[in-house]
Protein backbone atom coordinates (compact mmCIF):
# COMPACT_ATOMS: atom_id res chain seq x y z
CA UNK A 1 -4.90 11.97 16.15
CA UNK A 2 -3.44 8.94 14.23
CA UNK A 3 0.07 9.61 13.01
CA UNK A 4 0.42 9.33 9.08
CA UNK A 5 1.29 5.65 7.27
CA UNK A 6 3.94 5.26 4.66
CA UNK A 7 4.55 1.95 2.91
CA UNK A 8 8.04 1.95 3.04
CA UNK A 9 10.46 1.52 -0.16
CA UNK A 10 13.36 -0.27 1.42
CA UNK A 11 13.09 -1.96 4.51
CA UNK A 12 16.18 -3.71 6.46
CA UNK A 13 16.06 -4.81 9.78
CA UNK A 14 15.28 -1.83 12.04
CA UNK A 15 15.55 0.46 8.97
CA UNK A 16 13.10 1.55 6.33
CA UNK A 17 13.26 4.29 3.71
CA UNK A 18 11.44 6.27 1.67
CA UNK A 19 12.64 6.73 -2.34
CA UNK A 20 11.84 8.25 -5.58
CA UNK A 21 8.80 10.53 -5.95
CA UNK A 22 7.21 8.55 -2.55
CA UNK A 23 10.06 11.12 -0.08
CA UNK A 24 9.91 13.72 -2.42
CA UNK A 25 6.48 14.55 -1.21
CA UNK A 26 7.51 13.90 2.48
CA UNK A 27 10.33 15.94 2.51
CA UNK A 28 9.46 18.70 0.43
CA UNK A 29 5.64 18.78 0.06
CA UNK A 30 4.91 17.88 3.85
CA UNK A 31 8.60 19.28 5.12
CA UNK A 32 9.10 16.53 7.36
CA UNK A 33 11.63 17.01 9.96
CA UNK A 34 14.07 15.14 11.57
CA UNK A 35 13.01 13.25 14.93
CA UNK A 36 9.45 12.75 13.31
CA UNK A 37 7.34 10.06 13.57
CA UNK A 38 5.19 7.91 11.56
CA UNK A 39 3.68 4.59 10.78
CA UNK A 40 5.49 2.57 8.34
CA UNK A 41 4.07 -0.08 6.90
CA UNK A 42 7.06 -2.94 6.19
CA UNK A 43 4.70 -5.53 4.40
CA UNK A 44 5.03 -8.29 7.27
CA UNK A 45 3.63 -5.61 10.03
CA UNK A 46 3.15 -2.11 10.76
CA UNK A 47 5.58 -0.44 13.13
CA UNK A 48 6.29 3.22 14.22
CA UNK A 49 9.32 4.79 12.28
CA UNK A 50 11.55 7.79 13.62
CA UNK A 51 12.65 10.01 10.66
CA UNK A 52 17.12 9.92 10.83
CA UNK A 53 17.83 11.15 7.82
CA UNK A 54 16.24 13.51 5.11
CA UNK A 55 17.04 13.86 1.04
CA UNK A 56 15.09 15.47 -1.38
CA UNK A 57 14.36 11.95 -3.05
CA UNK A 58 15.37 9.62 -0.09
CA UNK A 59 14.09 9.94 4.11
CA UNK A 60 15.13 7.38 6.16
CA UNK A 61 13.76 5.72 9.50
CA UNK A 62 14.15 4.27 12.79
CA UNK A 63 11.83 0.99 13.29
CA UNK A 64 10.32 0.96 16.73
CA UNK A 65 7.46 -1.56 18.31
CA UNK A 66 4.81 -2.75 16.11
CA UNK A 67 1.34 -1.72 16.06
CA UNK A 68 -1.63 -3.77 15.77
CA UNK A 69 -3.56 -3.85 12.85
CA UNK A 70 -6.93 -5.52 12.40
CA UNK A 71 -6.97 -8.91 9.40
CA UNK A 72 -9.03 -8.65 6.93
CA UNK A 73 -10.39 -11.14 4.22
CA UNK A 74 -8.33 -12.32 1.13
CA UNK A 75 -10.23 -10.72 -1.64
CA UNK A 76 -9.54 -10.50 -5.27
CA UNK A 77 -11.07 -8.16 -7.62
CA UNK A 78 -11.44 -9.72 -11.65
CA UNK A 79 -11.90 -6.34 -12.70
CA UNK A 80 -12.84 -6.22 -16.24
CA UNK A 81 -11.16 -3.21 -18.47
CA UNK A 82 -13.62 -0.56 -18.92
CA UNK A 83 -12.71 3.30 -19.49
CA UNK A 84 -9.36 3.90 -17.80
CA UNK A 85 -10.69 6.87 -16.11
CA UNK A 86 -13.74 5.23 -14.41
CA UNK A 87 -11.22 2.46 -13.92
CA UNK A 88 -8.56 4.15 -11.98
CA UNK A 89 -11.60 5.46 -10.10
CA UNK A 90 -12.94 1.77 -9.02
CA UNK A 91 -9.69 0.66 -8.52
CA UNK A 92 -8.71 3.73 -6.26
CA UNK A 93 -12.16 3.10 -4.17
CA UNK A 94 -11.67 -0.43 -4.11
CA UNK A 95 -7.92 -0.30 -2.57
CA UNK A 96 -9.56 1.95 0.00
CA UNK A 97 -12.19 -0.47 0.86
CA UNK A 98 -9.79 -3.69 1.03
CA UNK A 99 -9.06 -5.51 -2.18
CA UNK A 100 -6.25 -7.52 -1.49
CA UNK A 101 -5.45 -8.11 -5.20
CA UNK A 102 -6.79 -6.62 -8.15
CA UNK A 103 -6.63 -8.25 -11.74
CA UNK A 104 -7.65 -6.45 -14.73
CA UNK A 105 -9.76 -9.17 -17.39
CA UNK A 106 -9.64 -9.04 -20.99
CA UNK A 107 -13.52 -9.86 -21.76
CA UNK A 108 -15.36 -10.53 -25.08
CA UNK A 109 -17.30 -6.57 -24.63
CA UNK A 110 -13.78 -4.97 -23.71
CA UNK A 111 -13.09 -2.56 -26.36
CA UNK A 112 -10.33 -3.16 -28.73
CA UNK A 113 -8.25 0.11 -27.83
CA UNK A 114 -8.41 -0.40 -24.33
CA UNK A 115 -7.49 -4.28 -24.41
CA UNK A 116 -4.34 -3.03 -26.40
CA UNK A 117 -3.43 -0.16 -24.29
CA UNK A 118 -3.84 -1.48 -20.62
CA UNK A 119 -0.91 -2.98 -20.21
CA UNK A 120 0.62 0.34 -20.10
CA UNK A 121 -1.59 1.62 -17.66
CA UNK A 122 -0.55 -1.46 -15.33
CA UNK A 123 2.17 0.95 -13.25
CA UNK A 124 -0.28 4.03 -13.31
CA UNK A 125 -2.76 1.48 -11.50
CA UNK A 126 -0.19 -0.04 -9.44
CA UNK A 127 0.93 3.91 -8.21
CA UNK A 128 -2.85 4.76 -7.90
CA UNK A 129 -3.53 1.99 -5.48
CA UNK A 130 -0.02 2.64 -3.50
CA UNK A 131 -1.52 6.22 -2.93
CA UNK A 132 -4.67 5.05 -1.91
CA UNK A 133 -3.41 2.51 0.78
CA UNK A 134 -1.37 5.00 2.47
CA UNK A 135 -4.21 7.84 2.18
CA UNK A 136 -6.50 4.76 3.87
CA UNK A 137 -3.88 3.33 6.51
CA UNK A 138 -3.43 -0.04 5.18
CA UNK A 139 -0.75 -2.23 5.25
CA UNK A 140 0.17 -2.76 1.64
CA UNK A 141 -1.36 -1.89 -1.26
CA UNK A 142 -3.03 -4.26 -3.17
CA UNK A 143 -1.62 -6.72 -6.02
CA UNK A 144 -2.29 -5.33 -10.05
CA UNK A 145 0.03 -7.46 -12.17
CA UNK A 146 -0.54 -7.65 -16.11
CA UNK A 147 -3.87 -7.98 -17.98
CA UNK A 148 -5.14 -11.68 -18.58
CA UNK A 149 -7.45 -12.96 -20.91
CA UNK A 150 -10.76 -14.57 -19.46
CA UNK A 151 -9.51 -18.41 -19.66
CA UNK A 152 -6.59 -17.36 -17.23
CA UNK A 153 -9.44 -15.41 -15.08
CA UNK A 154 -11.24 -18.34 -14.47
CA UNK A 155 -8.47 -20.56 -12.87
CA UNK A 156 -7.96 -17.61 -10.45
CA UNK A 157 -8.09 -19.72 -6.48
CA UNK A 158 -10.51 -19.26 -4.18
CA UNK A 159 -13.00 -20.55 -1.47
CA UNK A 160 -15.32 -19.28 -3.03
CA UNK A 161 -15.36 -17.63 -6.34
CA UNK A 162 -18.52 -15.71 -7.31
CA UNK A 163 -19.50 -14.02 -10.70
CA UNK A 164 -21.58 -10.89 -10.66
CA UNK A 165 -24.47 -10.99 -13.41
CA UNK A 166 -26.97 -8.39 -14.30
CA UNK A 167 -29.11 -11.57 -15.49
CA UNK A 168 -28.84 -13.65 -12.41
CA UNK A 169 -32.57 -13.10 -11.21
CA UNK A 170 -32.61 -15.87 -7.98
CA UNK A 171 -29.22 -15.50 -5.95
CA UNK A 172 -27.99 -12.23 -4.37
CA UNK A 173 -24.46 -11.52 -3.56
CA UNK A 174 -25.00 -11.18 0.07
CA UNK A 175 -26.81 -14.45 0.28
CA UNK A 176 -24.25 -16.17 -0.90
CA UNK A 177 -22.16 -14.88 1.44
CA UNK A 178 -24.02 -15.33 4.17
CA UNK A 179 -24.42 -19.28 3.37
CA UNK A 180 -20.43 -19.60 2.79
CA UNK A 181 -18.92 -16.78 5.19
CA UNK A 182 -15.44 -17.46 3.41
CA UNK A 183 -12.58 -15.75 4.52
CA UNK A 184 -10.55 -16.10 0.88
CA UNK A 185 -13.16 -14.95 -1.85
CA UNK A 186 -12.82 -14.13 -5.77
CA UNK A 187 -15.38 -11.11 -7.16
CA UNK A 188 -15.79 -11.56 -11.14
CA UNK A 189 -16.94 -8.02 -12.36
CA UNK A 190 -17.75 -7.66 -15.95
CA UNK A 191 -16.66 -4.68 -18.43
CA UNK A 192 -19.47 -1.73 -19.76
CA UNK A 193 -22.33 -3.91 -21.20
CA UNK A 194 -21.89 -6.81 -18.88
CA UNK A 195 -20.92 -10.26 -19.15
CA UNK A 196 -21.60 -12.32 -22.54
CA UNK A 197 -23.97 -15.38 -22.39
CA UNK A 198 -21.26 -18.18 -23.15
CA UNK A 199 -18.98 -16.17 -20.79
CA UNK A 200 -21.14 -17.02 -17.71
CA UNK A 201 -21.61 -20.16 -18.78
CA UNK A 202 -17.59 -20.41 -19.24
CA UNK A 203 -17.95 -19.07 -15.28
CA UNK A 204 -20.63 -22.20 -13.85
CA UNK A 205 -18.43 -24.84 -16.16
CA UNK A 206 -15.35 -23.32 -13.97
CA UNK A 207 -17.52 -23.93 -10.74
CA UNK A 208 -17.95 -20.18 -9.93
CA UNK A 209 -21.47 -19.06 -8.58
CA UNK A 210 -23.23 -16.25 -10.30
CA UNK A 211 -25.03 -13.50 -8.17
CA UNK A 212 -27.06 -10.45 -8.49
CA UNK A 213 -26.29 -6.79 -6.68
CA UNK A 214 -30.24 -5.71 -7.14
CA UNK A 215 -32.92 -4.75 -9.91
CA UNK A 216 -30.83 -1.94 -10.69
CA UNK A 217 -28.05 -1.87 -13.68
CA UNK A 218 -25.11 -0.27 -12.36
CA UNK A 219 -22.11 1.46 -13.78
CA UNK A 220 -19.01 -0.69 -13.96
CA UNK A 221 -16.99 1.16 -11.39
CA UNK A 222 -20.21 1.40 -9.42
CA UNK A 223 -20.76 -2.39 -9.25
CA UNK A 224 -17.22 -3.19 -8.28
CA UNK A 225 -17.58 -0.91 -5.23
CA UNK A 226 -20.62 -1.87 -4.23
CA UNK A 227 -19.72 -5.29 -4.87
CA UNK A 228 -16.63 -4.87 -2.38
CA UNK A 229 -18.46 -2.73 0.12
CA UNK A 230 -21.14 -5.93 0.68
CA UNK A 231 -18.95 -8.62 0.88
CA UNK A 232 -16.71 -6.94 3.54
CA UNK A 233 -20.23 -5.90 5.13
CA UNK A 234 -21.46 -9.34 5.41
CA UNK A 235 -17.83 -10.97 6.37
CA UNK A 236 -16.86 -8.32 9.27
């Protein structure tokens, strides 16, 4: 059975810790024990980690060998705002999956209320998706900085850069990946109600190709997981 990961707090040298509400739940929800080991992810690697010392808001550990882990693409997630609960539900699903960074987009169909109050749900995102990488072994949670507007969205780097479209009737998402097989892609999700006309064509101006997920119209939350789930699909 594969020992637990932890993305560790503080790391220094051959030492990493634990803070804050993160040991809290090691030490007193699990009861972790001296001499116990784990996985602790350091950012740069993964190595295994010897519990030395125990606190009620601080556990500290010994850094042994490193342990391989497998590379994965560079993906970014434009995630437009849509409800915050179905949207701490994508982005939970999505960290699981892979994303490597996630940025929440201001769009012209994002309600009003939730354009003004997402930047105070930026740390309850950021937390979400720190849970979620440890709960699915990875080695650091993805990015979520601050909201950005759609001009901003569009300069975001890629290889490829590709905008999902309920009205895109010729290209599907996996075909374009299959053509490009890019190992540093941007997904463009819109909010509840889709994209606007003169947004997509804001998108092609900005050199990013549209694509369709299917006949279908999905959910927000469901498009940017299945969105995710094919491009890893067709890149693994």
């Amino acid at each position: 059975m594969s020992r637990r990961r932890w993305i560790a707090d503080e790391v220094s040298g051959n030492r990493a810790a634990l803070t804050g509400d993160h040991a809290e739940h090691l030490s007193r929800v699990l009861r972790a024990r001296v001499g116990q080991e784990f996985e602790i992810a350091t950012g740069a690697s993964v190595r295994s980690g010897r519990v030395t010392r125990i606190n009620h808001d601080r556990v500290e550990f010994e850094l042994g060998d490193e342990i391989n882990s497998t590379a994965t693409p560079n993906l970014t997630l434009a995630l437009s705002i849509f409800k915050f609960d179905r949207m701490e539900w994508a982005i939970e699903k999505c960290t699981e999956l892979g994303a490597t960074r996630i940025v929440p987009v201001i769009a012209s169909r994002t309600e009003t209320h939730l354009a003004a109050a997402a930047p105070k749900r930026v740390e309850r995102w950021q937390r979400i998706a720190h849970q979620a990488s440890e709960q699915s072994r990875r080695n650091s949670p993805p990015e979520i900085g601050q909201p950005v507007k759609m001009t901003a969205a569009l300069a975001l780097p890629g290889a490829i850069r590709i905008v999902l479209a309920e009205s895109e009737q010729q290209t599907m998402l996996k075909d374009v990946l299959h053509t490009h097989s890019p190992r540093d892609i941007v997904l463009a999700l819109g909010p509840e109600g889709g994209w606007t006309p003169s947004e997509l064509e804001l998108f092609r101006d900005a050199g990013w190709i549209a694509a369709s997920l299917g006949n279908t119209i999905l959910r927000a939350e469901t498009a940017a997981i299945a969105a995710l789930a094919v491009t890893l699909s067709e890149l693994a």
